[in-house]
C-alpha atoms as a PDB file:
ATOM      1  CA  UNK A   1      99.951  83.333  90.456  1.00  0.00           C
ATOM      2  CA  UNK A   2     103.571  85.067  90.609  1.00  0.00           C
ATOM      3  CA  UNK A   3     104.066  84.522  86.978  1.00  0.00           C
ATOM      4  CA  UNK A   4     102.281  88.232  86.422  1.00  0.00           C
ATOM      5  CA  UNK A   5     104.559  89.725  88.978  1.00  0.00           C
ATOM      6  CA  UNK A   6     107.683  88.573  87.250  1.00  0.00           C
ATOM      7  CA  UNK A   7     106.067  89.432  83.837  1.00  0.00           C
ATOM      8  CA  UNK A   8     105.462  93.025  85.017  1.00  0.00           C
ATOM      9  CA  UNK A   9     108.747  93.316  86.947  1.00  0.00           C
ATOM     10  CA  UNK A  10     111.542  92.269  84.259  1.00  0.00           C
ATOM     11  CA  UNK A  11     109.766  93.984  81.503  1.00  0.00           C
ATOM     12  CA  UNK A  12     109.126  97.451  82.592  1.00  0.00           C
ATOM     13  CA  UNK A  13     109.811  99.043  78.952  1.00  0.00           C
ATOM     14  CA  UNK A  14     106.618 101.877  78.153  1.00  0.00           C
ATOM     15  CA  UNK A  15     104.352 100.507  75.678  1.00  0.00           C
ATOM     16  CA  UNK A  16     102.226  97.538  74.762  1.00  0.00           C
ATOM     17  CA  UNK A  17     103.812  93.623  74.343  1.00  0.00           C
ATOM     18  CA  UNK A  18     102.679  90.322  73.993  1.00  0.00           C
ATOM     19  CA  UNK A  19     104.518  89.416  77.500  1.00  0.00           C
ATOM     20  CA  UNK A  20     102.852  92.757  79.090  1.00  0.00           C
ATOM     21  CA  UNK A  21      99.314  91.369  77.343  1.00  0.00           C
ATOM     22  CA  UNK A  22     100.329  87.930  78.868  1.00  0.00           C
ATOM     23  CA  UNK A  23     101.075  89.057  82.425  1.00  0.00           C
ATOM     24  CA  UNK A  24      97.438  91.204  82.599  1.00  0.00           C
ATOM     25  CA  UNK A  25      95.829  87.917  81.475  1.00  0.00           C
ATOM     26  CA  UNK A  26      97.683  86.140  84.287  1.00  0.00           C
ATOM     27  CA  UNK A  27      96.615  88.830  86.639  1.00  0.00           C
ATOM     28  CA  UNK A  28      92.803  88.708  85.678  1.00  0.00           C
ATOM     29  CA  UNK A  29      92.723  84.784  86.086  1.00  0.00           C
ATOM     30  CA  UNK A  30      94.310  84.604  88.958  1.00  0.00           C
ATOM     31  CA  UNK A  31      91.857  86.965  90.721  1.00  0.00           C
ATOM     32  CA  UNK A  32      88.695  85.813  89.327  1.00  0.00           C
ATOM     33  CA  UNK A  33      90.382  82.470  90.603  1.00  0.00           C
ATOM     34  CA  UNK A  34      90.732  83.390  94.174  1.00  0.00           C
ATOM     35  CA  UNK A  35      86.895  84.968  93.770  1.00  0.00           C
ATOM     36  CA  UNK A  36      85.612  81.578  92.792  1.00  0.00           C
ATOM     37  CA  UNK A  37      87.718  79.661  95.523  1.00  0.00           C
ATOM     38  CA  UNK A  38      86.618  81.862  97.990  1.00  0.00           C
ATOM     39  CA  UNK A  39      83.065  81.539  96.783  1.00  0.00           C
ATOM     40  CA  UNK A  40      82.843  78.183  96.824  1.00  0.00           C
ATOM     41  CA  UNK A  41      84.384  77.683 100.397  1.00  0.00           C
ATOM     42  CA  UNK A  42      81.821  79.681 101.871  1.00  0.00           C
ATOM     43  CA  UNK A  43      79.250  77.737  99.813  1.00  0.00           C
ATOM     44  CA  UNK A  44      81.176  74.473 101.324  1.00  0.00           C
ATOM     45  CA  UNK A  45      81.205  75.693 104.370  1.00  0.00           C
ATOM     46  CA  UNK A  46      77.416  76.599 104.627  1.00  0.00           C
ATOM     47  CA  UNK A  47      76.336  73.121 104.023  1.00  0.00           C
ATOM     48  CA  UNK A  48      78.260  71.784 107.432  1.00  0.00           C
ATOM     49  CA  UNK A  49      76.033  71.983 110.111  1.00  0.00           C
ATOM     50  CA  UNK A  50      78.308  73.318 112.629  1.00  0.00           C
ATOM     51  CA  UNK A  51      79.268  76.220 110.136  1.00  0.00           C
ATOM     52  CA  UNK A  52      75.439  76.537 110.049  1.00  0.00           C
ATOM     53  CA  UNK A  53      75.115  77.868 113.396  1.00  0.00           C
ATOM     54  CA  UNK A  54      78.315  80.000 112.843  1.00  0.00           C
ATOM     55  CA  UNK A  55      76.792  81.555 109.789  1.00  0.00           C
ATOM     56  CA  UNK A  56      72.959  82.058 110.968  1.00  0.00           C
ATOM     57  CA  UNK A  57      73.668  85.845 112.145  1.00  0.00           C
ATOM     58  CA  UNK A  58      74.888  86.296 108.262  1.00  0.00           C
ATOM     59  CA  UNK A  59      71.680  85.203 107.529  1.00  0.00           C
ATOM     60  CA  UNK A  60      69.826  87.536 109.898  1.00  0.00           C
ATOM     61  CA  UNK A  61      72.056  90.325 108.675  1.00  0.00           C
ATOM     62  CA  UNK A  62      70.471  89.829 105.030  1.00  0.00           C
ATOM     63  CA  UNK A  63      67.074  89.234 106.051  1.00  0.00           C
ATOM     64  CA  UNK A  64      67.193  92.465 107.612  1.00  0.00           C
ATOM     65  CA  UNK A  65      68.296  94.185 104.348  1.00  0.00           C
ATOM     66  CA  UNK A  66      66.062  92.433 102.161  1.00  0.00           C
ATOM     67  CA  UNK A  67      63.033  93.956 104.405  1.00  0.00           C
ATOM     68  CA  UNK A  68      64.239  97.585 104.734  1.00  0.00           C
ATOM     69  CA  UNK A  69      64.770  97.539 100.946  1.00  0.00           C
ATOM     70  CA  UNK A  70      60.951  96.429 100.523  1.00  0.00           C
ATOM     71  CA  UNK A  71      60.282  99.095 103.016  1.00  0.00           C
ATOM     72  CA  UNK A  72      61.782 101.776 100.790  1.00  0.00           C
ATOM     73  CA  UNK A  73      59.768 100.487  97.481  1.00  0.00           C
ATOM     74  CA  UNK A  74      61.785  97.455  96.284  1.00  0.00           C
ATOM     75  CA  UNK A  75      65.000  96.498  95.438  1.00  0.00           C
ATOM     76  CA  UNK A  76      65.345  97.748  91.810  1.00  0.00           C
ATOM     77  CA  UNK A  77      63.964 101.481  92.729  1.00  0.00           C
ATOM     78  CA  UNK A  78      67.318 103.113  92.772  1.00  0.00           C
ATOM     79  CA  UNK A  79      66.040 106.357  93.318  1.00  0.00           C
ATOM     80  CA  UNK A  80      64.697 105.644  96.646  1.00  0.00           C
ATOM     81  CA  UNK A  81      67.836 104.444  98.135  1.00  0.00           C
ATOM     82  CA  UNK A  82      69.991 107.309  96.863  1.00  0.00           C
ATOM     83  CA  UNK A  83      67.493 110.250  97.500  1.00  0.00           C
ATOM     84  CA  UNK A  84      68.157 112.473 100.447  1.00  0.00           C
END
């Protein structure tokens, strides 16, 4: 995950280069990485029953949402949520 930040630091010339072009790809995989990894320990995680119990006000939390947004005419009616 460093390899971008040795990319970007070594090569600091203006303009476009296949190293530059290298070290954003680097970048942008190694976030959606962490994303996914992070993802996936919380879906690991959920399936533990003690982590169950830890996680149930989570689940209360989006209940909650899910009903005010019916309240205000559904989840896709944009205009509802942002009117004033």
């Amino acid at each position: 995950m460093a390899a971008f930040t040795l990319i970007f630091h070594f090569n600091r010339v203006p303009g476009p280069s296949p190293i530059k072009l290298f070290g954003g790809l680097c970048y942008w995989t190694s976030r959606l990485a962490m994303m996914i990894f992070y993802v996936l320990t919380i879906v690991r995680l959920a399936q533990i029953p003690v982590w169950q119990r830890r996680l149930a006000p989570l689940e209360r939390a989006d209940l909650l949402e899910l009903e005010r947004r019916q309240r205000l005419g559904g989840a896709g009616n944009l205009s509802v949520l942002f009117s004033s």
